[in-house]
N, C-alpha and C. Protein backbone atom coordinates (compact mmCIF):
# COMPACT_ATOMS: atom_id res chain seq x y z
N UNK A 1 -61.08 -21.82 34.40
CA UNK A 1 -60.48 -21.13 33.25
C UNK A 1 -61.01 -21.81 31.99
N UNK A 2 -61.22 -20.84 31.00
CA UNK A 2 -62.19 -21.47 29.64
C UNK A 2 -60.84 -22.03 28.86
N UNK A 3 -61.25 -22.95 28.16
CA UNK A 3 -60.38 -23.33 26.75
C UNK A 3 -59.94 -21.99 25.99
N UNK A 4 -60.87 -21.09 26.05
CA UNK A 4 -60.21 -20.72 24.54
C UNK A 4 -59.48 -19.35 25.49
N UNK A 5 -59.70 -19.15 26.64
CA UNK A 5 -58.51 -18.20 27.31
C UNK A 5 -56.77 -18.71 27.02
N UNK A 6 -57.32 -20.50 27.51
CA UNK A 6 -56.20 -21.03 27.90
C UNK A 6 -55.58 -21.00 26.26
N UNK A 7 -55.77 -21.48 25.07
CA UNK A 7 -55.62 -20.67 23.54
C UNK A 7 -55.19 -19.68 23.10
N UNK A 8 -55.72 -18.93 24.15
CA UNK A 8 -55.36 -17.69 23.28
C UNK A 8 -53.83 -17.22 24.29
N UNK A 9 -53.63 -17.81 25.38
CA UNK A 9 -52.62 -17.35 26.54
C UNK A 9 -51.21 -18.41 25.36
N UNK A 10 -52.04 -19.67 25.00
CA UNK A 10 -50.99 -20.20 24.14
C UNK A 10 -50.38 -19.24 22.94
N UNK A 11 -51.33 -18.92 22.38
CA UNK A 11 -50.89 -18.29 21.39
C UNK A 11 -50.19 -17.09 21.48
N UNK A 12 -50.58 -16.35 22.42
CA UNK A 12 -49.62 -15.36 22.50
C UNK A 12 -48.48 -15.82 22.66
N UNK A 13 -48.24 -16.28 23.82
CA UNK A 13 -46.67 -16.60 23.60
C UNK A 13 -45.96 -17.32 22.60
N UNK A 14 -46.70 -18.29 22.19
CA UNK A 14 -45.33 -18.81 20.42
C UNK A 14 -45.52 -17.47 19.79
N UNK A 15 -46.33 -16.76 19.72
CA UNK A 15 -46.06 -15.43 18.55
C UNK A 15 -44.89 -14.26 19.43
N UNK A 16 -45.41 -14.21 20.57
CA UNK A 16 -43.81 -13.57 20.83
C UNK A 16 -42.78 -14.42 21.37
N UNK A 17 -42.76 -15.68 21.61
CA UNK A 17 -41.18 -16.44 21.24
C UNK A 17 -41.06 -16.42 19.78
N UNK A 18 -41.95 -16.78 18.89
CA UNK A 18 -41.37 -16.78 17.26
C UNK A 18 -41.07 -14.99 17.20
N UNK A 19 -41.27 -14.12 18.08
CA UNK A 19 -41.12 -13.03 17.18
C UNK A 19 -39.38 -12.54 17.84
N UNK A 20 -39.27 -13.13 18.65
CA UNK A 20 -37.67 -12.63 19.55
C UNK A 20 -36.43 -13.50 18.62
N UNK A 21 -37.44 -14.92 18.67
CA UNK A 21 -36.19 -15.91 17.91
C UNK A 21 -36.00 -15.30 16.36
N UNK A 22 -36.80 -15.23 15.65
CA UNK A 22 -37.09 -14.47 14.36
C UNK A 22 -36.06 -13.17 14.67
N UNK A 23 -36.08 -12.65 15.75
CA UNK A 23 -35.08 -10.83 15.36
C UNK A 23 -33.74 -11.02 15.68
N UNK A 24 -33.82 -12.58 16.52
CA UNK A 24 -32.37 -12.77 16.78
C UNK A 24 -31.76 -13.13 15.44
N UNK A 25 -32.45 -14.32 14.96
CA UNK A 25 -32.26 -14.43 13.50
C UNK A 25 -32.02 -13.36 12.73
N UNK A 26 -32.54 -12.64 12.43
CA UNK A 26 -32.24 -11.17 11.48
C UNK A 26 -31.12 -10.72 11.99
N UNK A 27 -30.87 -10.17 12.92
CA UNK A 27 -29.40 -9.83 13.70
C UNK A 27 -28.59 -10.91 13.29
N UNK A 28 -28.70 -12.45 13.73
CA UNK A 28 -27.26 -12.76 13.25
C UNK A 28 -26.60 -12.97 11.93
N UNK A 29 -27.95 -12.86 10.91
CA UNK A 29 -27.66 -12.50 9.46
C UNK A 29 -27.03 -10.99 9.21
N UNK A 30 -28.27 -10.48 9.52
CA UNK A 30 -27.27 -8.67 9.32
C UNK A 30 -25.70 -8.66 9.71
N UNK A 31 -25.28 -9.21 11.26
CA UNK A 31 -23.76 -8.71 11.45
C UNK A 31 -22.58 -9.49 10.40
N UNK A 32 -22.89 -10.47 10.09
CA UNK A 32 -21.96 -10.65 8.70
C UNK A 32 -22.15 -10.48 7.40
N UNK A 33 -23.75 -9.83 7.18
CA UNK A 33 -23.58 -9.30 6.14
C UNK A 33 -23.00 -8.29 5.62
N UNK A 34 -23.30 -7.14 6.61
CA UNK A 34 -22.66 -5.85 7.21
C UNK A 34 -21.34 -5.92 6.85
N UNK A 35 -20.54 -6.86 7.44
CA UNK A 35 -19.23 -7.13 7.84
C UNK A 35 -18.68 -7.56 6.37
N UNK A 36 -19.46 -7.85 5.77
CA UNK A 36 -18.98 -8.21 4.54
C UNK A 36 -18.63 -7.63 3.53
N UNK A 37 -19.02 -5.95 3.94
CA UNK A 37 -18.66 -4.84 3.04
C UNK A 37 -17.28 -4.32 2.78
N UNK A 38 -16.46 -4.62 3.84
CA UNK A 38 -15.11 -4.70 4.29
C UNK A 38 -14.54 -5.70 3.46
N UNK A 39 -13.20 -4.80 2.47
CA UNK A 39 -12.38 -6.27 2.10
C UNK A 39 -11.67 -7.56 2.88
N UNK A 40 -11.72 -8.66 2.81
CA UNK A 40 -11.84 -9.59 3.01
C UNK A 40 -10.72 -9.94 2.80
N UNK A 41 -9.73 -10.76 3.58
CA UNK A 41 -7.77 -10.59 3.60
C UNK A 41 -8.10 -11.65 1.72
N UNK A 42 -9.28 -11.95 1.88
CA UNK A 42 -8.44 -13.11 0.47
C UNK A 42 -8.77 -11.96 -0.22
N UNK A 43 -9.86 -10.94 -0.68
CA UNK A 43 -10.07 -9.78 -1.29
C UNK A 43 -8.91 -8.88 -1.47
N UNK A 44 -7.98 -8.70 -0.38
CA UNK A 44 -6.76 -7.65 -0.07
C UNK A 44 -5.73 -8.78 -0.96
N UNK A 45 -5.98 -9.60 -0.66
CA UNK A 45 -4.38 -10.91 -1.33
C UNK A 45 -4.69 -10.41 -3.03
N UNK A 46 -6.51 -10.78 -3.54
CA UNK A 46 -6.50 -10.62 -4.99
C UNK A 46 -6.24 -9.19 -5.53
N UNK A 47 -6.02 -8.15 -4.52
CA UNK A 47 -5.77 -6.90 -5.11
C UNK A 47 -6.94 -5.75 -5.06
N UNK A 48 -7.61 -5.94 -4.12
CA UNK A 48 -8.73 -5.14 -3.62
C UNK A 48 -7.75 -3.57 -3.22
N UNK A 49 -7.78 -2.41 -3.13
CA UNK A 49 -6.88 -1.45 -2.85
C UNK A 49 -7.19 -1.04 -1.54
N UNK A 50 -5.96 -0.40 -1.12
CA UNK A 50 -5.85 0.16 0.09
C UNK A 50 -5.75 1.77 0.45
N UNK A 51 -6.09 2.20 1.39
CA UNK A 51 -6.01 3.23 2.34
C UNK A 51 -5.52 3.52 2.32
N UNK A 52 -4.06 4.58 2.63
CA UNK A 52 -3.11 5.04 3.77
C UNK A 52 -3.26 6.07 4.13
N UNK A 53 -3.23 6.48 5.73
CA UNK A 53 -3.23 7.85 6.17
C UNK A 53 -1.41 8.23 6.14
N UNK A 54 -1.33 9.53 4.97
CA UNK A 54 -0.18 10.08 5.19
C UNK A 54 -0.05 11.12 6.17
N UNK A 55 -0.70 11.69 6.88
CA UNK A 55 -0.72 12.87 7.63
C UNK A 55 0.17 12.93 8.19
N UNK A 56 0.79 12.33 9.24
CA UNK A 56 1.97 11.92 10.21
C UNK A 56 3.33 12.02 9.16
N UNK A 57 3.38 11.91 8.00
CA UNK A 57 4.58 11.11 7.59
C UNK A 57 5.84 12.70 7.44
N UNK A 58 7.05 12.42 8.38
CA UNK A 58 7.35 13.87 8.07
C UNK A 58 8.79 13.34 6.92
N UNK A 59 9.17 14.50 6.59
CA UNK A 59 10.37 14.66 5.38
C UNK A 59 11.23 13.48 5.91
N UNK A 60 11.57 12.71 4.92
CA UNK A 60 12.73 11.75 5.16
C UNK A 60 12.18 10.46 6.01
N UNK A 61 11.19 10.16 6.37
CA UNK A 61 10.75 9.04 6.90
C UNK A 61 9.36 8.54 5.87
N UNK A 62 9.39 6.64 6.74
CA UNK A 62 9.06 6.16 5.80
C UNK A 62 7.99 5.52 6.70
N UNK A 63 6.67 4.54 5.90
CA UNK A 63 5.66 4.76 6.58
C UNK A 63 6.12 3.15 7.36
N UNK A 64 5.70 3.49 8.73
CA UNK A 64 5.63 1.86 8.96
C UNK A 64 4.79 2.04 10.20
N UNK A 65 3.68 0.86 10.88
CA UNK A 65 4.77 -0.67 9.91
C UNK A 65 4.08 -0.53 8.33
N UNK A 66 4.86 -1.34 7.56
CA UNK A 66 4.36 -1.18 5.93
C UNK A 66 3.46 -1.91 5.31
N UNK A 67 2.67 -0.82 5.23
CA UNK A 67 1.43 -1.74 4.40
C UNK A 67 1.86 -2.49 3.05
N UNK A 68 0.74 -3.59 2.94
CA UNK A 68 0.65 -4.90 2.02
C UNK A 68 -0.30 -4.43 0.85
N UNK A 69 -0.05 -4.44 -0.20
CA UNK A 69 -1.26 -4.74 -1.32
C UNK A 69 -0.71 -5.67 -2.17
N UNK A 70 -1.90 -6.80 -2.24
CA UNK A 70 -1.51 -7.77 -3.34
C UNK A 70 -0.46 -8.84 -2.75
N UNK A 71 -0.48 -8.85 -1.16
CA UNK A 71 0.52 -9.51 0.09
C UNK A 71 1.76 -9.52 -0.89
N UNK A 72 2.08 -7.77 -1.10
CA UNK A 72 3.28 -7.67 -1.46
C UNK A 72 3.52 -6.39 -0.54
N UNK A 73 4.71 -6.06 0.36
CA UNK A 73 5.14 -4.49 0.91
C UNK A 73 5.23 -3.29 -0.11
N UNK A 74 4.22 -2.31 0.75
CA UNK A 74 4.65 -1.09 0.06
C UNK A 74 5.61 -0.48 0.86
N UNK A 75 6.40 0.69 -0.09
CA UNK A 75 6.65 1.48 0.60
C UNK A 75 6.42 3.02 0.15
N UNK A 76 6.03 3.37 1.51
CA UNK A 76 5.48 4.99 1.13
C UNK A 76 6.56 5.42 1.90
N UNK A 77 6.87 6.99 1.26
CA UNK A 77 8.25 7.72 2.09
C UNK A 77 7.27 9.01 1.44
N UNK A 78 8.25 10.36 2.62
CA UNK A 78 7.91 11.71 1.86
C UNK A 78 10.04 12.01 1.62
N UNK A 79 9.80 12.81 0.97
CA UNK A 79 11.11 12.84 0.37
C UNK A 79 11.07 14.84 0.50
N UNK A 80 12.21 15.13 1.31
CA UNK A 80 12.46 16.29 1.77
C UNK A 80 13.37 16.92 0.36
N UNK A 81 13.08 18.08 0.26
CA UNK A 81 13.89 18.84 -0.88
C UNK A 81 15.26 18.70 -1.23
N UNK A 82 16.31 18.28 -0.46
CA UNK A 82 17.22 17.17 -0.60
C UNK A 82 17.30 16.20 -0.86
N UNK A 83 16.32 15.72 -0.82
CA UNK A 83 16.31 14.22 -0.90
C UNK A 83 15.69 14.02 -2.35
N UNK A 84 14.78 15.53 -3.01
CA UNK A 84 14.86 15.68 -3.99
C UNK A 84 15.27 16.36 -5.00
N UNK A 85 16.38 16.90 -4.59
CA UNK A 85 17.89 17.36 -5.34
C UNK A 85 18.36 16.35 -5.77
N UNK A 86 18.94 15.75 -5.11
CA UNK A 86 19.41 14.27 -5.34
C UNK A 86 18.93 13.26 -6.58
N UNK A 87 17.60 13.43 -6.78
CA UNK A 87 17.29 12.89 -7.96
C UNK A 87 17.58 13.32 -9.24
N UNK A 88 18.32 14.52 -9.37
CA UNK A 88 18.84 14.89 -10.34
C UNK A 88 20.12 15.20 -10.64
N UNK A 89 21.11 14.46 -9.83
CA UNK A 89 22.51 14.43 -9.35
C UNK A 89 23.06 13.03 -10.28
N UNK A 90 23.64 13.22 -10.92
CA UNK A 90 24.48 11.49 -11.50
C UNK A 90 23.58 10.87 -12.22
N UNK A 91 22.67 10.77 -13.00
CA UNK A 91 21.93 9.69 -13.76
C UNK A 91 22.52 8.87 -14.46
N UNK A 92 24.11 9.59 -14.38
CA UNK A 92 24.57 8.30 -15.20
C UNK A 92 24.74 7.04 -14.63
N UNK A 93 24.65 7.00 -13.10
CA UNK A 93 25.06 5.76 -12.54
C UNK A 93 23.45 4.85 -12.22
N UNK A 94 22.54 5.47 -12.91
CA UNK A 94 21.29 4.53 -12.74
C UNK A 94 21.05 3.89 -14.31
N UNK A 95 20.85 2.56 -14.26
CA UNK A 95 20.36 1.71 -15.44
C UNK A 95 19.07 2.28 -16.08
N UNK A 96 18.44 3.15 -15.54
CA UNK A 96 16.94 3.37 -16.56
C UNK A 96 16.42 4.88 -16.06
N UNK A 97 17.66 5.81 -16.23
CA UNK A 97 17.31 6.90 -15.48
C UNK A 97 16.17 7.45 -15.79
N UNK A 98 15.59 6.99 -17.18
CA UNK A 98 14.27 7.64 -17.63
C UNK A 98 13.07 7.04 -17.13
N UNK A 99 13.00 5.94 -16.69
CA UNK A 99 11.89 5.20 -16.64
C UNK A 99 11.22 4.42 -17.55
N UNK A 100 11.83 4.05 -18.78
CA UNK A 100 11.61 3.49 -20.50
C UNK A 100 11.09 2.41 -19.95
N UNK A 101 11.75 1.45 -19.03
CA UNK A 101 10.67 0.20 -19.10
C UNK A 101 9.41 0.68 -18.14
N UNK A 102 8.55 -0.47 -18.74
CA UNK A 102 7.00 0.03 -18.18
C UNK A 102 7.38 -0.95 -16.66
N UNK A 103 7.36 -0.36 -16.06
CA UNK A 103 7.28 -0.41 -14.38
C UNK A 103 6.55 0.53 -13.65
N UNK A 104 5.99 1.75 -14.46
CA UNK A 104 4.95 2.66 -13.33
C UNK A 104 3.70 3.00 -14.13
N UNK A 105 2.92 3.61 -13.52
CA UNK A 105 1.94 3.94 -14.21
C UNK A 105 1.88 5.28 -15.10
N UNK A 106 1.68 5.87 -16.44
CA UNK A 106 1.97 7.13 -17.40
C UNK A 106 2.15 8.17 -16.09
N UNK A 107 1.25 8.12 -15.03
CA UNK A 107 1.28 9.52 -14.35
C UNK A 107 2.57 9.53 -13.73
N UNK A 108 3.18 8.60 -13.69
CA UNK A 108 4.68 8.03 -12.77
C UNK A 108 5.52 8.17 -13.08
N UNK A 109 5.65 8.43 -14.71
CA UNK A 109 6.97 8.36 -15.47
C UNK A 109 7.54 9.27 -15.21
N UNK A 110 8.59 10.25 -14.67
CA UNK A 110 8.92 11.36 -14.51
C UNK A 110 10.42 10.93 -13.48
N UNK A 111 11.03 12.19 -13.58
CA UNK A 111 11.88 12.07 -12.46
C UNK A 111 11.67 11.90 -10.87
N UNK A 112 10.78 11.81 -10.62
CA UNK A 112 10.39 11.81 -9.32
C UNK A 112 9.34 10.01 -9.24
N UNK A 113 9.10 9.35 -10.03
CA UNK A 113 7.80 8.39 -10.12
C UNK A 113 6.85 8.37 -9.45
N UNK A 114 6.57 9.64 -9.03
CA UNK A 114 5.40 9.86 -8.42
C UNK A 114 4.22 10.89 -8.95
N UNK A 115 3.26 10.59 -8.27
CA UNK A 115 1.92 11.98 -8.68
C UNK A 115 2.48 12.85 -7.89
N UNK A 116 2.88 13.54 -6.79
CA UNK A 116 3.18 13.81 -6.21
C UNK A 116 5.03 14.19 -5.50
N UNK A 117 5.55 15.02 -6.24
CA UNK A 117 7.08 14.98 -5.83
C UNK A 117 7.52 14.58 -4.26
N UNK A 118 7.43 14.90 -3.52
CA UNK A 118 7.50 14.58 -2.20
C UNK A 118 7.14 13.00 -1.56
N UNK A 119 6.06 12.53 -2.25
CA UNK A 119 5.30 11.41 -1.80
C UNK A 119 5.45 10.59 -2.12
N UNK A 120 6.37 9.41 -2.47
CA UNK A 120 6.72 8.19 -3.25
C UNK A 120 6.48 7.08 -2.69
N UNK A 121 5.58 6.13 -3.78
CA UNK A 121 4.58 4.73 -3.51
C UNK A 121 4.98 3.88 -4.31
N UNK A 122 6.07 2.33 -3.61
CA UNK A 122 6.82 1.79 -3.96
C UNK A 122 6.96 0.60 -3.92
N UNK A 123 6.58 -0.32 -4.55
CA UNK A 123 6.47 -1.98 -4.37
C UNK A 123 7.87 -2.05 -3.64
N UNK A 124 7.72 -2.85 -2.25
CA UNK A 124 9.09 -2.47 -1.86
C UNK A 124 9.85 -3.92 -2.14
N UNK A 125 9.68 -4.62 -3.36
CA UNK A 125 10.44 -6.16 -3.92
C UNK A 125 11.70 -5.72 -4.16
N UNK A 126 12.77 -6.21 -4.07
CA UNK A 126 13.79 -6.08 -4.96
C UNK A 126 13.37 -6.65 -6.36
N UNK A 127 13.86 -6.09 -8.07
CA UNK A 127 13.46 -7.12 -8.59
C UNK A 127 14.85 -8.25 -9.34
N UNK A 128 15.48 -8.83 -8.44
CA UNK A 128 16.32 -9.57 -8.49
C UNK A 128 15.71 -10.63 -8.29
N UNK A 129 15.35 -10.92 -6.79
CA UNK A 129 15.13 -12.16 -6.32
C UNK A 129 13.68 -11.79 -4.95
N UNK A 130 13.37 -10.77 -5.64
CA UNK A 130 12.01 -10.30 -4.71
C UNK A 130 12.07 -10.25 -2.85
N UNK A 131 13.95 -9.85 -3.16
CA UNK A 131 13.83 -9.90 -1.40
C UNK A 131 13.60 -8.25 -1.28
N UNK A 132 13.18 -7.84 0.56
CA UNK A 132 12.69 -6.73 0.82
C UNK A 132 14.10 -5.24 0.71
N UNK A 133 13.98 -4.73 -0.12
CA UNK A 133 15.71 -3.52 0.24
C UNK A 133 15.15 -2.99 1.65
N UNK A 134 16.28 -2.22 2.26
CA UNK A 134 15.92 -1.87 3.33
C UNK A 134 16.09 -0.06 3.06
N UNK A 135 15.62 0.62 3.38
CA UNK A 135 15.16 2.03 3.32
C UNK A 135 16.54 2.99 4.07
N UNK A 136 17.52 3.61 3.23
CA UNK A 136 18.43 3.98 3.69
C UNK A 136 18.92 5.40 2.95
N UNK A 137 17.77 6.55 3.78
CA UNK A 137 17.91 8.27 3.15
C UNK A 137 19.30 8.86 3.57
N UNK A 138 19.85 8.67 4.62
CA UNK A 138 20.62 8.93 5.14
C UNK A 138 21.54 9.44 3.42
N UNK A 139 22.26 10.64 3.55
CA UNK A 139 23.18 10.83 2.14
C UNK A 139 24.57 11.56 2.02
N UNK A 140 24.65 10.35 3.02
CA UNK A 140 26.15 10.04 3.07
C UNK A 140 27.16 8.70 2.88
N UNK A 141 28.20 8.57 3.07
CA UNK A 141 28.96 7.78 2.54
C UNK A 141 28.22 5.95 3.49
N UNK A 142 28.19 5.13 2.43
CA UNK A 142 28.13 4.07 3.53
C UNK A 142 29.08 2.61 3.30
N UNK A 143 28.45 2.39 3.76
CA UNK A 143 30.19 1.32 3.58
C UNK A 143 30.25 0.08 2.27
N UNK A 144 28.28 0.23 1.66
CA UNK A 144 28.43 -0.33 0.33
C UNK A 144 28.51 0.48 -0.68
N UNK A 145 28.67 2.27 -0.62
CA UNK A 145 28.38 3.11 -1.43
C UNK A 145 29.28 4.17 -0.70
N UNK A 146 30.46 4.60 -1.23
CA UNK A 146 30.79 5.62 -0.38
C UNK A 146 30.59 6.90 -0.84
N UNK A 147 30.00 7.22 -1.82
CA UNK A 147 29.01 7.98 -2.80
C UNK A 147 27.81 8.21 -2.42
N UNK A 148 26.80 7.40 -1.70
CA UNK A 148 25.60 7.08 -1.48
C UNK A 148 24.59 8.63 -1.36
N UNK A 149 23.51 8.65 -2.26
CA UNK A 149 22.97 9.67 -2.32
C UNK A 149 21.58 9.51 -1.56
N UNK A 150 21.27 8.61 -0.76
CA UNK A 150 20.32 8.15 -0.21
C UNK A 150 19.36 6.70 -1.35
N UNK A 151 18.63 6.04 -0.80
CA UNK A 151 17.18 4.96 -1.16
C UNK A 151 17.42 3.88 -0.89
N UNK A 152 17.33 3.03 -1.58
CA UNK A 152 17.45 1.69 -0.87
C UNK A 152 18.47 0.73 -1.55
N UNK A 153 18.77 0.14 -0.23
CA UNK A 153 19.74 -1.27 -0.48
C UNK A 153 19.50 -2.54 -0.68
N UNK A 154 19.74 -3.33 -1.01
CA UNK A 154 19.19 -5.04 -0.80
C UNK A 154 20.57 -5.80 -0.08
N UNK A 155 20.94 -5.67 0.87
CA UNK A 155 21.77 -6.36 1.38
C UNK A 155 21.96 -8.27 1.49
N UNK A 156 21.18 -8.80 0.51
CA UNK A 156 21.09 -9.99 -0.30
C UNK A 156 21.78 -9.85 -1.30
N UNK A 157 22.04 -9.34 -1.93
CA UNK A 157 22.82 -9.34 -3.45
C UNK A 157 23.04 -8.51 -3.78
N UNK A 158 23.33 -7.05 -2.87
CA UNK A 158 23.72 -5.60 -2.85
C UNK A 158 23.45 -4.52 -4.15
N UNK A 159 22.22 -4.91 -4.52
CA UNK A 159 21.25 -4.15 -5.27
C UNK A 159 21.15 -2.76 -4.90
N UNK A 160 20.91 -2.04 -5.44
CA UNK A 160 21.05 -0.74 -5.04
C UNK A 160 20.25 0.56 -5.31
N UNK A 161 18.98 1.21 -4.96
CA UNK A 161 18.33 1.84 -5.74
C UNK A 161 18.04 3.34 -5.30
N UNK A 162 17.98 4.26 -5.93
CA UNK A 162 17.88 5.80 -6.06
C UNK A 162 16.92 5.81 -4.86
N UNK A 163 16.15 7.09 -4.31
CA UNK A 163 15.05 7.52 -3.76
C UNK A 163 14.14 7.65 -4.30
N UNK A 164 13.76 7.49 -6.05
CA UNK A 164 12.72 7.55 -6.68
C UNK A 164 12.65 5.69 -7.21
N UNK A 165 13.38 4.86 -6.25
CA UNK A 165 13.18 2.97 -6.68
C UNK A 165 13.93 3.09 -8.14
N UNK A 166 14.49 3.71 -8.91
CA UNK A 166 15.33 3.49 -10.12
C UNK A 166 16.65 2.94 -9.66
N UNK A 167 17.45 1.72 -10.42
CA UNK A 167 18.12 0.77 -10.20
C UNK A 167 19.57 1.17 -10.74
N UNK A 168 20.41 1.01 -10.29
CA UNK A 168 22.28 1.26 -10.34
C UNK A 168 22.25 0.83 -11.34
N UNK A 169 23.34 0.89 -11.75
CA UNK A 169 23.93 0.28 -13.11
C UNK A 169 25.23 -0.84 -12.29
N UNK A 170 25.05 -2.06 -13.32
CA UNK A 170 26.21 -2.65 -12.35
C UNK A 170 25.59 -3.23 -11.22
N UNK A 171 24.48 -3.68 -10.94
CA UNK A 171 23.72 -4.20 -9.40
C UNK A 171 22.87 -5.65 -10.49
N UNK A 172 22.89 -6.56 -9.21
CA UNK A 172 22.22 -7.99 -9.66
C UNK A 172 20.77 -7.25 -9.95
N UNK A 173 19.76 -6.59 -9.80
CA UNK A 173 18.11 -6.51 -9.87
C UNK A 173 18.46 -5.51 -11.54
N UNK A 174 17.63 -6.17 -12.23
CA UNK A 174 17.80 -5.54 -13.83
C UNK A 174 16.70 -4.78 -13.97
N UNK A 175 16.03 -4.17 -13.19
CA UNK A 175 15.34 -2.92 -13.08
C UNK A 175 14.85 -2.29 -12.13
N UNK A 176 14.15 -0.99 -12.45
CA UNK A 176 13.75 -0.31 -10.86
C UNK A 176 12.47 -0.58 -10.28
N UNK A 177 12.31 -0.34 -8.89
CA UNK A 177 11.20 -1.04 -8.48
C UNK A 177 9.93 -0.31 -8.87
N UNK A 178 8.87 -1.66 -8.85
CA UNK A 178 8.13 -0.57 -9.47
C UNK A 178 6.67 0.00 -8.86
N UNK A 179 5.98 0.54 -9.22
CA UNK A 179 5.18 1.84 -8.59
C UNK A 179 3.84 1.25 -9.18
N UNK A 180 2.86 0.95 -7.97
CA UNK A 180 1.76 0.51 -8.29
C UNK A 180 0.90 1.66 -8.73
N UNK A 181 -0.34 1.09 -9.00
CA UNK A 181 -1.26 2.00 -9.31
C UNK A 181 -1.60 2.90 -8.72
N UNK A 182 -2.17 4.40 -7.86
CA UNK A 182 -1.83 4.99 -6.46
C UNK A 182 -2.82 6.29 -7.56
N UNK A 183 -3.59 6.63 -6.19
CA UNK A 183 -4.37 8.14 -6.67
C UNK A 183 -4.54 8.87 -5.06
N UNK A 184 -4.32 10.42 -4.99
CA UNK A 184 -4.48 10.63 -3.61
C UNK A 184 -6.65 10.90 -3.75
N UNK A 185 -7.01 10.24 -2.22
CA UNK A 185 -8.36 10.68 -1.80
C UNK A 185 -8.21 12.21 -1.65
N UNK A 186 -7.42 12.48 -0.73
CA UNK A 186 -7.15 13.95 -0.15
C UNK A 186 -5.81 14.31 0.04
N UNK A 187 -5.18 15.25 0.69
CA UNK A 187 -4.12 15.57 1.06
C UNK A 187 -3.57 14.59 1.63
N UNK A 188 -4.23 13.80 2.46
CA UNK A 188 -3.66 12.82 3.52
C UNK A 188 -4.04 11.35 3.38
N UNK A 189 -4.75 10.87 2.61
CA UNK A 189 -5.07 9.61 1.81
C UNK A 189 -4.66 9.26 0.58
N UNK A 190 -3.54 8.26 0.78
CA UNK A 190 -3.32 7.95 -0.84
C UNK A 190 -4.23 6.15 -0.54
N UNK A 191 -4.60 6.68 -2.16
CA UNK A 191 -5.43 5.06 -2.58
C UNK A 191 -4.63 4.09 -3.33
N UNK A 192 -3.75 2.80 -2.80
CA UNK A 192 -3.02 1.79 -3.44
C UNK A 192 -3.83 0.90 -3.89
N UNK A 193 -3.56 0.90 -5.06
CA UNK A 193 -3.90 -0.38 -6.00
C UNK A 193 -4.64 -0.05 -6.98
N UNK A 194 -5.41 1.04 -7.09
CA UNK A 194 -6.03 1.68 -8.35
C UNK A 194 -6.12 3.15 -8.66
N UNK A 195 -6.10 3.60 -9.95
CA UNK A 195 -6.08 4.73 -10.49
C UNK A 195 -7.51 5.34 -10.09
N UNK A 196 -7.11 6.58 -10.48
CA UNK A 196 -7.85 7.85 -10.06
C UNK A 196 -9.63 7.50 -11.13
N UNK A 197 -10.47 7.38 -10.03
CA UNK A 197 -11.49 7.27 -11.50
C UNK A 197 -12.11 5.66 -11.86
N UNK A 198 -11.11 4.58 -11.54
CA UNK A 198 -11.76 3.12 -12.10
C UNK A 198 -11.79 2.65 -10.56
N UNK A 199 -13.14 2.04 -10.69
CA UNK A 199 -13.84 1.23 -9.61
C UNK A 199 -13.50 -0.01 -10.02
């Protein structure tokens, strides 16, 4: 066998071992670069926005389990035509029936605080002491409200709030909860954490 066979038998092979090790290389760069397009939980903590598929969600139920933006709970509910009667029943017994303090976004301000009447997107904090209320449509009498027109409770310091997150009068939390930024993609996608339009 000549030298320069035995050369050239060398050479081929480091050029195809350098060329396999080389694509493995490229592959294991690509899969986390790739992967990197995806927000990133510290990205989701600084307020990167979220998804939700509403499709499923029927009248009077609420979405769970409950998504996080800003590792704070939302809460998304659809609110059945009773449930939005009700929002226009008694305003006198809510502290900010108008919505005057800035807690939602201009498109929010309304009797309903939503883009959407039916669809309500709800930092679910108390704002007393930032514990979670618990989600209570039911609109009937309950044993902290025997009045109760349905929304939520805080059974920490018996806070008390409408179905549109507007706050009792007379309850420890000195305002209503409030309503992040929110634009729908489609019928069935609402986008949390930013308005319609800003990237």
């Amino acid at each position: 066998m000549s030298e320069s066979s035995v050369n050239s038998g060398r050479r081929n092979f480091l050029l195809g071992a350098t060329a396999v090790v080389g694509a493995g290389g490229v592959a294991g760069l690509a899969v986390p670069f790739v992967g990197s397009w995806s927000p990133s939980a510290r990205a989701l903590a600084a307020g990167a926005p979220i998804k939700v598929d509403i499709s499923r969600l029927e009248p009077g139920e609420i979405l769970g389990p409950i998504p996080a933006w800003r590792d704070k709970p939302v809460f998304v509910f659809r609110r059945s035509e009773t449930m939005l009667a009700q929002l226009d029943e008694r305003p006198e017994r809510l502290a900010d029936p108008a919505s005057e303090r800035q807690q939602q976004p201009s498109y929010a301000k309304n009797s309903t605080r939503s883009i959407r009447p039916d669809i309500a997107v709800l930092i679910g904090l108390c704002t007393h002491l930032s514990c979670s209320p618990k989600y209570r449509p039911a609109i009937e009498p309950q044993e902290f409200d025997p009045e109760w027109a349905g929304g939520f409770y805080c059974p920490c310091h018996g806070s008390k709030f409408d179905l549109a997150g507007r706050v009792y009068q007379g309850v420890p939390a000195p305002s209503n909860l409030e309503v992040p930024p929110h634009y729908y993609e489609s019928d069935n996608v609402v986008v949390i954490g930013e308005d319609e339009g800003v990237a």
